[in-house]
Protein backbone atom coordinates (compact mmCIF):
# COMPACT_ATOMS: atom_id res chain seq x y z
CA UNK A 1 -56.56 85.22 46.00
CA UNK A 2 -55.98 84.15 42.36
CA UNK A 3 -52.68 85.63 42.34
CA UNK A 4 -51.39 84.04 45.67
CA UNK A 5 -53.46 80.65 44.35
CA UNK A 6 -50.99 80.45 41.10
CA UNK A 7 -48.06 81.63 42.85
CA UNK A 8 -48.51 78.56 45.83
CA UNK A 9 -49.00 76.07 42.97
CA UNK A 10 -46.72 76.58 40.30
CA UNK A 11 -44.78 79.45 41.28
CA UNK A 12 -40.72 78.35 41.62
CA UNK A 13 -39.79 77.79 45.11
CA UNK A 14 -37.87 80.74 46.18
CA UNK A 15 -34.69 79.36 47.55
CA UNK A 16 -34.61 77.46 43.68
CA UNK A 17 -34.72 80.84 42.58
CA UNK A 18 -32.06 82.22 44.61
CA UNK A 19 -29.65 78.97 43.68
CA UNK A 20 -30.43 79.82 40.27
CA UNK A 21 -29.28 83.32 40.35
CA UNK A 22 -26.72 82.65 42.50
CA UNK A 23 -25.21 79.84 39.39
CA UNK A 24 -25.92 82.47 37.00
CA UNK A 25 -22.83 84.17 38.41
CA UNK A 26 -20.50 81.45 37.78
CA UNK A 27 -18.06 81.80 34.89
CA UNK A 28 -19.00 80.45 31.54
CA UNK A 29 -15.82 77.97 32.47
CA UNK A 30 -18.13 76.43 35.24
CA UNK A 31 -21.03 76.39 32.78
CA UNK A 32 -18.91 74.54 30.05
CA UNK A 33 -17.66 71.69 32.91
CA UNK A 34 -21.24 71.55 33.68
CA UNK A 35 -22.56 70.91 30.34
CA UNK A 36 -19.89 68.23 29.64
CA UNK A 37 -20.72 66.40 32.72
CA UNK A 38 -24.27 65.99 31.35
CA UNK A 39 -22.96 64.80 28.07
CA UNK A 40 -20.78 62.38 29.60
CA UNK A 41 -24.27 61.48 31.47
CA UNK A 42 -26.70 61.78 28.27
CA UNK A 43 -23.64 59.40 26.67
CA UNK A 44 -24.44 56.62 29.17
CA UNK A 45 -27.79 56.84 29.39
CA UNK A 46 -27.46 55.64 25.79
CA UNK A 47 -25.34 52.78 26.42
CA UNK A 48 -28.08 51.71 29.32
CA UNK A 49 -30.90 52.31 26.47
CA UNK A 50 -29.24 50.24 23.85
CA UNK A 51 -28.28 47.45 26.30
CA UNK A 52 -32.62 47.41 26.82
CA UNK A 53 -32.89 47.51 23.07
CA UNK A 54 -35.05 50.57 23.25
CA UNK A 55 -34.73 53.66 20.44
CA UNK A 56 -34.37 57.55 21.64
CA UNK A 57 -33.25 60.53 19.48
CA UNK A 58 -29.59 61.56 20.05
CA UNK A 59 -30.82 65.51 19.98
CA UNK A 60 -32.65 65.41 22.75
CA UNK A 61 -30.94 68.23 25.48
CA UNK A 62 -32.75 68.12 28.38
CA UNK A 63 -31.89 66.70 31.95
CA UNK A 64 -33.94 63.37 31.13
CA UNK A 65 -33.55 60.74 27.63
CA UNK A 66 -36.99 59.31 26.25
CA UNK A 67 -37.13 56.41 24.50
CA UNK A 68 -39.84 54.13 22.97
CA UNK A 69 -39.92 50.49 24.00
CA UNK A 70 -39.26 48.30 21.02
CA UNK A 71 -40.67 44.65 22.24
CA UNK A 72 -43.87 42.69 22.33
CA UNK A 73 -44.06 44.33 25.40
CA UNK A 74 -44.82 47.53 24.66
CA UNK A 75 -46.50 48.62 27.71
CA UNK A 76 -43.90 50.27 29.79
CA UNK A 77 -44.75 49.43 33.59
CA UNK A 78 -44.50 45.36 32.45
CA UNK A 79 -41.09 46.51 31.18
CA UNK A 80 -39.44 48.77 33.64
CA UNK A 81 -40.89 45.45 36.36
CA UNK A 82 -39.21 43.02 34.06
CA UNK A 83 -36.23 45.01 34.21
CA UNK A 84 -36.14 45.47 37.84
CA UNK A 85 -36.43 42.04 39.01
CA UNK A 86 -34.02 40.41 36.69
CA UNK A 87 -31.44 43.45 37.41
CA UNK A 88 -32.10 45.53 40.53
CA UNK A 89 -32.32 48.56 38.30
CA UNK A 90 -35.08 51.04 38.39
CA UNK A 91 -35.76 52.64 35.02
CA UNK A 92 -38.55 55.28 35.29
CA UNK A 93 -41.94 54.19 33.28
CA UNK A 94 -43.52 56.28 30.84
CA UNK A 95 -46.89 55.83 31.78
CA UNK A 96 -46.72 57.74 34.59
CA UNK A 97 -46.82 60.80 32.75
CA UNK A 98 -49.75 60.26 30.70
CA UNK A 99 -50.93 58.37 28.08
CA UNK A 100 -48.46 59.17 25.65
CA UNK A 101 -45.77 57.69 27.66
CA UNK A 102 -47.26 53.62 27.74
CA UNK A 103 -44.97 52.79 25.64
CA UNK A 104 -41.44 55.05 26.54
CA UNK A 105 -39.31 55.06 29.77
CA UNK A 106 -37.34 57.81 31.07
CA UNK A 107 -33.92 57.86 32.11
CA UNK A 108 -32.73 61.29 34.38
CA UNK A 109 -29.39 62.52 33.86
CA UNK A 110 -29.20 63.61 37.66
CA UNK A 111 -27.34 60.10 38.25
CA UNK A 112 -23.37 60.47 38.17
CA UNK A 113 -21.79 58.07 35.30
CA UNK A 114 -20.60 55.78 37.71
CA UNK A 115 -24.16 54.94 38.89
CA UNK A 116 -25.34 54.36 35.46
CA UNK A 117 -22.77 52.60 34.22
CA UNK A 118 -23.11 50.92 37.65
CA UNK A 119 -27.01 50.21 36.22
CA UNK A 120 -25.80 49.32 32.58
CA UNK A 121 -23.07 46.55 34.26
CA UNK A 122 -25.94 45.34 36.33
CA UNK A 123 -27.90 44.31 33.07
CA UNK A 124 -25.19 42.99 31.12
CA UNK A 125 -24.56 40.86 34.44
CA UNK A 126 -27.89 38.85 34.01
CA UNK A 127 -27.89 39.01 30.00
CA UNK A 128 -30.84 40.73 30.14
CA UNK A 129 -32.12 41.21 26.36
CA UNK A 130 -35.78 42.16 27.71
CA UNK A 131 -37.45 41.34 24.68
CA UNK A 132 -40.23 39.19 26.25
């Protein structure tokens, strides 16, 4: 039962497995496009994150940027709201992750560029410095 237990609730799900195998067999050429789609990505995410005035390290390499909130405001559901009424853009909160994360937001790379720079023109629409 213990076996089947941590299989059913953190085990992969299998067709994720199979995708994953299956993009294992690309060529490294595929790989390489892949990876500088995400940069592109990671690159905008930046320009969002600066336009918020938050800070993030540039070595992060994972399919989501961090960064800490740098306002009065530090807890991160008051910003993320702020944000999201004065720009009809949703910018996950750190909080929801634990503790740690009050005072960070979260910003997934699954978005094409277009969409976030789509998000980052939406802000600079309503000169929205979010510093209150």
């Amino acid at each position: 039962i213990l076996k089947v237990k941590s299989n059913v609730d953190s085990g992969m799900f299998l067709p994720i497995q199979q995708a994953a195998v299956e993009a294992l067999k690309n060529p490294s050429s595929w790989h390489k496009k892949r990876n500088e789609e995400y940069k592109k990505r990671r690159k905008k995410a930046w320009e969002l994150l600066d336009n918020i005035q938050c800070s993030y390290s540039r070595v992060q390499s994972r399919m989501f940027v961090w960064a800490k909130i740098n306002h009065r405001t530090t807890m991160s559901e008051e910003f993320v709201e702020n944000i999201l009424q004065k720009s009809n853009v949703f910018i996950t909160p750190g909080f929801i992750f634990g503790k740690n994360g009050k005072n960070h937001v979260r910003i997934s790379l699954s978005s094409d560029t277009d969409t976030i720079e789509e998000a980052i023109q939406r802000i600079k629409k309503v000169n929205a410095t979010f510093t209150n």
